[in-house]
N, C-alpha and C. Protein backbone atom coordinates (compact mmCIF):
# COMPACT_ATOMS: atom_id res chain seq x y z
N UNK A 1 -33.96 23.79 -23.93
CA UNK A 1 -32.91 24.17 -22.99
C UNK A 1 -33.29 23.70 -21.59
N UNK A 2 -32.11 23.11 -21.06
CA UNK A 2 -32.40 22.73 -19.91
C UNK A 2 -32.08 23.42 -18.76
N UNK A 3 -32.86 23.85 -17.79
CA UNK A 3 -32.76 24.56 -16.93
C UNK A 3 -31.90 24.09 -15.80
N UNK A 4 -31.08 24.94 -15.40
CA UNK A 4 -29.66 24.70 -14.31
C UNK A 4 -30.90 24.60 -12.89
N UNK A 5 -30.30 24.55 -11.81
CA UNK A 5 -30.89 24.61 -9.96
C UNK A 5 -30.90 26.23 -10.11
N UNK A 6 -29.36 27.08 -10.44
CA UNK A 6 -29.74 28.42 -10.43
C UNK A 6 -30.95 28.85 -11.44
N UNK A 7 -30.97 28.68 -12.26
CA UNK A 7 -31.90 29.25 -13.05
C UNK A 7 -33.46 29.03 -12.81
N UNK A 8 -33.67 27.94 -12.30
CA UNK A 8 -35.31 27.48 -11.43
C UNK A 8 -35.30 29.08 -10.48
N UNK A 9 -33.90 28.57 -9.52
CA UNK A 9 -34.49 29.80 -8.39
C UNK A 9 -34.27 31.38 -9.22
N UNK A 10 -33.94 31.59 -9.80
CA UNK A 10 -34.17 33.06 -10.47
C UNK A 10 -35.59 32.98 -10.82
N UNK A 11 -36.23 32.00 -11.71
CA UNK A 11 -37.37 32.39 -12.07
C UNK A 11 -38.57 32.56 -10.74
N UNK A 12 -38.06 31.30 -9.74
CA UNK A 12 -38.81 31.23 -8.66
C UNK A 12 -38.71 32.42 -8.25
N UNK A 13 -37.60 33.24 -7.90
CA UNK A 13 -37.73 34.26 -7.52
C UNK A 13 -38.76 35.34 -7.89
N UNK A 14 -38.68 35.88 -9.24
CA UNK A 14 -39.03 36.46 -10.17
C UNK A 14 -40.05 36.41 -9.94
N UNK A 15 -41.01 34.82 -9.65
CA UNK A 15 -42.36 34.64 -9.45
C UNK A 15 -42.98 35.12 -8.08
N UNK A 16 -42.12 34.85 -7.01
CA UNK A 16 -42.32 34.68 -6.08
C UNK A 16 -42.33 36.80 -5.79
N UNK A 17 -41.90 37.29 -6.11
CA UNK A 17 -41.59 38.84 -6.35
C UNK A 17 -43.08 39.69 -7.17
N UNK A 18 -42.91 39.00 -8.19
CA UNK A 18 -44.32 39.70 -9.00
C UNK A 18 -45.39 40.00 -8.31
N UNK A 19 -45.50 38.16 -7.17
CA UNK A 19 -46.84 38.03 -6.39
C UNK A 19 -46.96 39.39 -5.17
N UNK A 20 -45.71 39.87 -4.97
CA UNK A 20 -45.83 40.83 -3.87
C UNK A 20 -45.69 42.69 -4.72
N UNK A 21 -44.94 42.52 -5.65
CA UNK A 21 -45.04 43.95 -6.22
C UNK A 21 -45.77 43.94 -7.78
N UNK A 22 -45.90 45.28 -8.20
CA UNK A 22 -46.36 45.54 -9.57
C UNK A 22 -45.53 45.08 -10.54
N UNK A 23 -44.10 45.42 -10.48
CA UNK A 23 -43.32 45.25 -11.14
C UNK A 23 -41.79 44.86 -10.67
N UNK A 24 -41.32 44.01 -11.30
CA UNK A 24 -40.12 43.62 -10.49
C UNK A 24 -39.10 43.67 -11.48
N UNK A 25 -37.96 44.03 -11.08
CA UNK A 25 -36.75 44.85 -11.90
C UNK A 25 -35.30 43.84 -11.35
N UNK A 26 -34.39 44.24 -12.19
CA UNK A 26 -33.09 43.12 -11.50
C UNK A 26 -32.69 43.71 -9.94
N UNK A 27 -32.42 44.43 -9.48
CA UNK A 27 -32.37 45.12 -8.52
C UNK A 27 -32.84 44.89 -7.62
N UNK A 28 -33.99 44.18 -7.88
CA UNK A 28 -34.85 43.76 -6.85
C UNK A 28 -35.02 42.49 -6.68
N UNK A 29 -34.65 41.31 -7.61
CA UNK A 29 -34.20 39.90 -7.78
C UNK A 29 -32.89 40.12 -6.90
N UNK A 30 -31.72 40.78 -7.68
CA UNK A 30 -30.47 41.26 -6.63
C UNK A 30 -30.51 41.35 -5.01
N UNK A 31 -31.57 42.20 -4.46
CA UNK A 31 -31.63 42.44 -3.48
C UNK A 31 -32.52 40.86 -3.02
N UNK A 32 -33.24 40.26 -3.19
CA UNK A 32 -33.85 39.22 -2.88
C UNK A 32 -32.70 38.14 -2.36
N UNK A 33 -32.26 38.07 -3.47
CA UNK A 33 -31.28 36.69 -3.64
C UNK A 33 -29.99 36.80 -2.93
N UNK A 34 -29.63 38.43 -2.50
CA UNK A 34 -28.27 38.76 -1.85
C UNK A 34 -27.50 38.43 -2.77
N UNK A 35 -27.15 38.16 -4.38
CA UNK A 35 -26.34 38.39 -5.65
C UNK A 35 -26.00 40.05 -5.98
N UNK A 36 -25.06 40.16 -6.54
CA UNK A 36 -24.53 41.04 -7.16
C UNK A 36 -25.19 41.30 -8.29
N UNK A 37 -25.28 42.68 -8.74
CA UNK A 37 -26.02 42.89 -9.55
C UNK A 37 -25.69 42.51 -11.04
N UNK A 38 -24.12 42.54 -11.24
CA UNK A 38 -23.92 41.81 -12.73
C UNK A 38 -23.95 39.94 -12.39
N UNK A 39 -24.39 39.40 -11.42
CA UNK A 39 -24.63 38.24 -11.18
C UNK A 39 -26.11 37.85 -12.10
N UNK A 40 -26.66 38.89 -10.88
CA UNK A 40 -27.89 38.86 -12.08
C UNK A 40 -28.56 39.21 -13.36
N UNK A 41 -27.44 40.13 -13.80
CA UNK A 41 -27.67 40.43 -15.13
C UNK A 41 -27.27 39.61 -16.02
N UNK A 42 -25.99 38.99 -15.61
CA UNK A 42 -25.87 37.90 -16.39
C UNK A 42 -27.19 36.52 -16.95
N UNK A 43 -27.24 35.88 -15.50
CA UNK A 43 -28.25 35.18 -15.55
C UNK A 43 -29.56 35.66 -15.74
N UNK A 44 -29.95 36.85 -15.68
CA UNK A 44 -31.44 37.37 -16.49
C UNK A 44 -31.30 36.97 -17.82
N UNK A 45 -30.10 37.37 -18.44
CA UNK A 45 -29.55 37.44 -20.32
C UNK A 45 -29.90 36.06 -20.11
N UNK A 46 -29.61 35.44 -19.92
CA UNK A 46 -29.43 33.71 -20.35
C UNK A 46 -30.44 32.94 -20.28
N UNK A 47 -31.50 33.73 -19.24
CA UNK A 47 -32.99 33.21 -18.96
C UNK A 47 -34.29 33.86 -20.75
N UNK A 48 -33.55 35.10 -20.58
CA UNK A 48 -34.29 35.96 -22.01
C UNK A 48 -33.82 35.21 -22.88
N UNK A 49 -32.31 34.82 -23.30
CA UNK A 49 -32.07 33.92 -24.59
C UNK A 49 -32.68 32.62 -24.29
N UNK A 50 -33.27 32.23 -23.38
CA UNK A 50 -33.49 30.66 -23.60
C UNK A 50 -35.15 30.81 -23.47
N UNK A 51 -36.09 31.83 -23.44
CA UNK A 51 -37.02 31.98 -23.38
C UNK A 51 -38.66 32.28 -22.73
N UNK A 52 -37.67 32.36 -21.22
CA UNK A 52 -38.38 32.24 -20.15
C UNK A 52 -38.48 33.42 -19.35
N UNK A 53 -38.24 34.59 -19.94
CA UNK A 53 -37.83 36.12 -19.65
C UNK A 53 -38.21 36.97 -20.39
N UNK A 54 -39.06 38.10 -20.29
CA UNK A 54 -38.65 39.29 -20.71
C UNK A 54 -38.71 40.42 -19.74
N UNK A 55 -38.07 41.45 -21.01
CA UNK A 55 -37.29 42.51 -20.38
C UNK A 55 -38.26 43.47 -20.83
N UNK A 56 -39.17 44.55 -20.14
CA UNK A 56 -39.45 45.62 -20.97
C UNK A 56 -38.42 46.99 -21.50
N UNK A 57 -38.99 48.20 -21.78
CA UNK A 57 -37.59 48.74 -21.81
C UNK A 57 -37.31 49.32 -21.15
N UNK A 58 -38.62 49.62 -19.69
CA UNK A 58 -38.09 49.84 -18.30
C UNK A 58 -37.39 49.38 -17.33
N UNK A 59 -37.12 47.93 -18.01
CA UNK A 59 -36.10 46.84 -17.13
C UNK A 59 -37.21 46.01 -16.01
N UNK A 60 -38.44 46.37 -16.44
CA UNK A 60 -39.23 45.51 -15.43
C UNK A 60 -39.43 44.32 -16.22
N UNK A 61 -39.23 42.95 -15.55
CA UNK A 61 -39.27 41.66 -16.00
C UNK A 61 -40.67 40.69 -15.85
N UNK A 62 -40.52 40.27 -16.74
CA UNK A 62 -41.77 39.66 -17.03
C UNK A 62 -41.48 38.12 -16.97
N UNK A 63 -42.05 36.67 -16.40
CA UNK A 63 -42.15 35.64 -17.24
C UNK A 63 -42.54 35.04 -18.46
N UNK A 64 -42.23 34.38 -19.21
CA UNK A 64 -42.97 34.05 -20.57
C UNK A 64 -43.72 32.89 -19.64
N UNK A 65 -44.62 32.40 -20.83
CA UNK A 65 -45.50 30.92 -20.64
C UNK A 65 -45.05 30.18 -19.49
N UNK A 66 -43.40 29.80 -20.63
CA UNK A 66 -43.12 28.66 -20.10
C UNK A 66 -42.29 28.71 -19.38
N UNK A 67 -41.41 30.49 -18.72
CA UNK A 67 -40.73 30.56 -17.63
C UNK A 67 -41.81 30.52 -16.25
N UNK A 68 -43.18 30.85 -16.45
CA UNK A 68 -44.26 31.11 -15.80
C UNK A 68 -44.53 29.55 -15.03
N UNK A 69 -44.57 28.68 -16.13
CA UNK A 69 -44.68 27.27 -16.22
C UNK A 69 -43.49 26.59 -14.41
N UNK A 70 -42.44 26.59 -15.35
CA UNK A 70 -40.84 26.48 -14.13
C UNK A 70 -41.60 27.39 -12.90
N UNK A 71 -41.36 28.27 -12.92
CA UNK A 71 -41.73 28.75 -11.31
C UNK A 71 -42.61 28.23 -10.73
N UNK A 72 -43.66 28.23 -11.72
CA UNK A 72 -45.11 28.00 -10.57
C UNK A 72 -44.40 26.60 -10.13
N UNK A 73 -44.16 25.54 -11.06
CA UNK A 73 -43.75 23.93 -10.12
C UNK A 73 -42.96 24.39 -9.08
N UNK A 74 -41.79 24.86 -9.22
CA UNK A 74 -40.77 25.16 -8.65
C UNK A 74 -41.25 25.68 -6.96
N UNK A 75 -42.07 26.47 -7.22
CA UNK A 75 -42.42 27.02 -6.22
C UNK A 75 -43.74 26.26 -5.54
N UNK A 76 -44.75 25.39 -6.25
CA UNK A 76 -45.14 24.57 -5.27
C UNK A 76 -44.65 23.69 -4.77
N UNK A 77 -43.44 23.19 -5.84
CA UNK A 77 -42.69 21.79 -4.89
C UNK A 77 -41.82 22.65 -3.33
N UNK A 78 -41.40 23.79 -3.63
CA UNK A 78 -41.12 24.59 -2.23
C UNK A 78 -42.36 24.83 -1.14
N UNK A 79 -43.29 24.73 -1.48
CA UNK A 79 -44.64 24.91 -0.50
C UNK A 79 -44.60 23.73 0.16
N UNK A 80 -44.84 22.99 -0.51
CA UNK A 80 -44.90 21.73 -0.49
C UNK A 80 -44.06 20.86 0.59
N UNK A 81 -43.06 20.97 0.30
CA UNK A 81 -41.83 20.34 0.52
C UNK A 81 -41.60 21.30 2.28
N UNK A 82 -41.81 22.61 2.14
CA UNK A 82 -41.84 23.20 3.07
C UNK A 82 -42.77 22.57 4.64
N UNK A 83 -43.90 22.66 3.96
CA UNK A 83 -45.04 22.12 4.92
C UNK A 83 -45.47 20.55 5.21
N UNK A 84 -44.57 19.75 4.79
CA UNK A 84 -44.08 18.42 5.08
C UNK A 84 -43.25 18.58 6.09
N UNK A 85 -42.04 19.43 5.74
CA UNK A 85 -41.28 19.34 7.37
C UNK A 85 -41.67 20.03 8.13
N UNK A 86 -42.27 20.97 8.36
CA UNK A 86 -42.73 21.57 9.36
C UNK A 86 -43.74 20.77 9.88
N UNK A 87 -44.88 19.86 9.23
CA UNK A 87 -45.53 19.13 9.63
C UNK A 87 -44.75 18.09 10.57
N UNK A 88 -43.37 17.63 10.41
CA UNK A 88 -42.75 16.83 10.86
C UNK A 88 -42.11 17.12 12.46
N UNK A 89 -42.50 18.70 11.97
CA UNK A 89 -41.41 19.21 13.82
C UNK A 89 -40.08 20.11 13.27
N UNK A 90 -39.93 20.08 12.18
CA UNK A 90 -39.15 21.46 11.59
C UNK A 90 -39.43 22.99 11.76
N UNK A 91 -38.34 23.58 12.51
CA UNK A 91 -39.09 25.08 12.37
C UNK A 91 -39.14 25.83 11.00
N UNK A 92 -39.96 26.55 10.65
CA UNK A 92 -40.42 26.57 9.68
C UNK A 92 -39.13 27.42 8.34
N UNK A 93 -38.39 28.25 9.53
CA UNK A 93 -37.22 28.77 8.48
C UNK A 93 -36.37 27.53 8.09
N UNK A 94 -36.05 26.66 9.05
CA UNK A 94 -34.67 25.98 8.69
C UNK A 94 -35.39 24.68 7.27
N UNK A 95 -36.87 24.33 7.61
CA UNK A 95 -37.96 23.82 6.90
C UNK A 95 -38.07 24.28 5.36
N UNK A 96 -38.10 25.78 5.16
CA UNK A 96 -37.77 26.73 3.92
C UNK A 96 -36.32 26.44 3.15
N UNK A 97 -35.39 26.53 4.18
CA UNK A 97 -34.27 26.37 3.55
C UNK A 97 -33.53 25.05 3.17
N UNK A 98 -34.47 24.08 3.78
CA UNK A 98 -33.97 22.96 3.27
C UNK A 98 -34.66 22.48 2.30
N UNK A 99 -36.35 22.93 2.33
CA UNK A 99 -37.19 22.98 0.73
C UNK A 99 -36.44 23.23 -0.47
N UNK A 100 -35.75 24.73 -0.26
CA UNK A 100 -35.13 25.34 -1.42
C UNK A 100 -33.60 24.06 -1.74
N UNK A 101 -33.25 23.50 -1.02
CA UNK A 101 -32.79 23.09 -1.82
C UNK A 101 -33.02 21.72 -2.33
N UNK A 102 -34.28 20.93 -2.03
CA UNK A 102 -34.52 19.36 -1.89
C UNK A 102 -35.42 20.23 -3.50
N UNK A 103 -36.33 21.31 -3.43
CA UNK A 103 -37.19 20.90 -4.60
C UNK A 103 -36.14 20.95 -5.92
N UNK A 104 -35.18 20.80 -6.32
CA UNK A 104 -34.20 21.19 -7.40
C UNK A 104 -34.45 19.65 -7.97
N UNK A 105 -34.32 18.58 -6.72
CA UNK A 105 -33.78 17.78 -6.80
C UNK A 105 -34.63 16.03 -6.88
N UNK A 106 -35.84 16.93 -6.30
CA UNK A 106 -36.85 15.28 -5.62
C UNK A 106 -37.45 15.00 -7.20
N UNK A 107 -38.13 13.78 -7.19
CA UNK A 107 -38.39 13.20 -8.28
C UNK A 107 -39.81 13.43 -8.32
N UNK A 108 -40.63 13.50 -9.66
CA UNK A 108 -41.68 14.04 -9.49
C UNK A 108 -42.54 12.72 -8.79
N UNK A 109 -42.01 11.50 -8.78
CA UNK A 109 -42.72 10.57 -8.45
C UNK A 109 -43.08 10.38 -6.62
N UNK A 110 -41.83 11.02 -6.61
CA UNK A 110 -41.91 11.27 -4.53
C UNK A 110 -42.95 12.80 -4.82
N UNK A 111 -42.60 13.87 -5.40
CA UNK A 111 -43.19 15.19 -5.02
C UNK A 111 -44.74 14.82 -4.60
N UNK A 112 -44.96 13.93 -5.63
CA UNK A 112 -46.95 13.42 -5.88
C UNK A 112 -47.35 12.82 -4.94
N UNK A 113 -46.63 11.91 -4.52
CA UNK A 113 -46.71 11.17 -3.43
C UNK A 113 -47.12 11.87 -2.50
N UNK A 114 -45.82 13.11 -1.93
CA UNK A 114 -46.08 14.53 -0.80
C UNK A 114 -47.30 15.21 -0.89
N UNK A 115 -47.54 15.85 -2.11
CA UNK A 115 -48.29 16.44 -2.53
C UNK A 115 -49.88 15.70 -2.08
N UNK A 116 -49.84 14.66 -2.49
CA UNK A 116 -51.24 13.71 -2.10
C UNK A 116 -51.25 13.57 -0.59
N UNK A 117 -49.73 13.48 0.23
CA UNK A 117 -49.65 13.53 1.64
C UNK A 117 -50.61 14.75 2.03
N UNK A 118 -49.92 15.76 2.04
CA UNK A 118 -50.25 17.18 2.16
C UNK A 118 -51.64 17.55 2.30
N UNK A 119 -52.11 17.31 1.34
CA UNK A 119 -53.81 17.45 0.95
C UNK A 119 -54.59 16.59 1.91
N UNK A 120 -54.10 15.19 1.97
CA UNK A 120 -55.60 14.58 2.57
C UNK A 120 -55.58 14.61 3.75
């Protein structure tokens, strides 16, 4: 299954959430993302049927492997991508928000390229 732009940032989210609380619940993806809460219930269901989700039966969410897998890229090509423009003279919010939407999209052959920028 191939993963939509929304569905990266749910998991990104998801990931990006865990790292700051114990447990992270839709409610709290909801409140992150400024979605409605059957927004995200929907798209939680569709992330659990395709394998990259679970649900306990407290409603606290978990990544699998390979939803674990999607975020972590997802979210370094946002680091990443972030601290290139800011390196450039971007302030660092408008820098974030234009990350979120370039990492959906850049090719892994430019990301490596950045990525090797970045580092040395």
């Amino acid at each position: 299954m191939k993963l939509m732009e929304s569905g990266q940032m749910y998991l990104e989210t998801i990931y990006v959430l865990s790292k700051e609380k114990t447990s992270v619940h839709s409610i709290d993806v909801s409140e992150h993302m400024g979605y409605s809460k059957p927004s995200v219930s929907r798209a939680i269901g569709i992330l659990k049927s395709g394998g990259y989700v679970e649900m306990a039966e407290d409603g606290s969410l978990t990544l699998t492997e390979s939803g674990h897998s999607v975020a972590e890229q997802i979210y370094e090509r946002h680091t990443i991508l972030t601290e290139c423009l800011v390196r450039l003279g971007v302030d660092r919010e408008i820098a974030a928000e234009d990350a979120c939407k370039m990492e959906h999209v850049i090719s892994d052959e430019s990301m490596a390229a950045l990525k090797k920028f970045i580092e040395a």
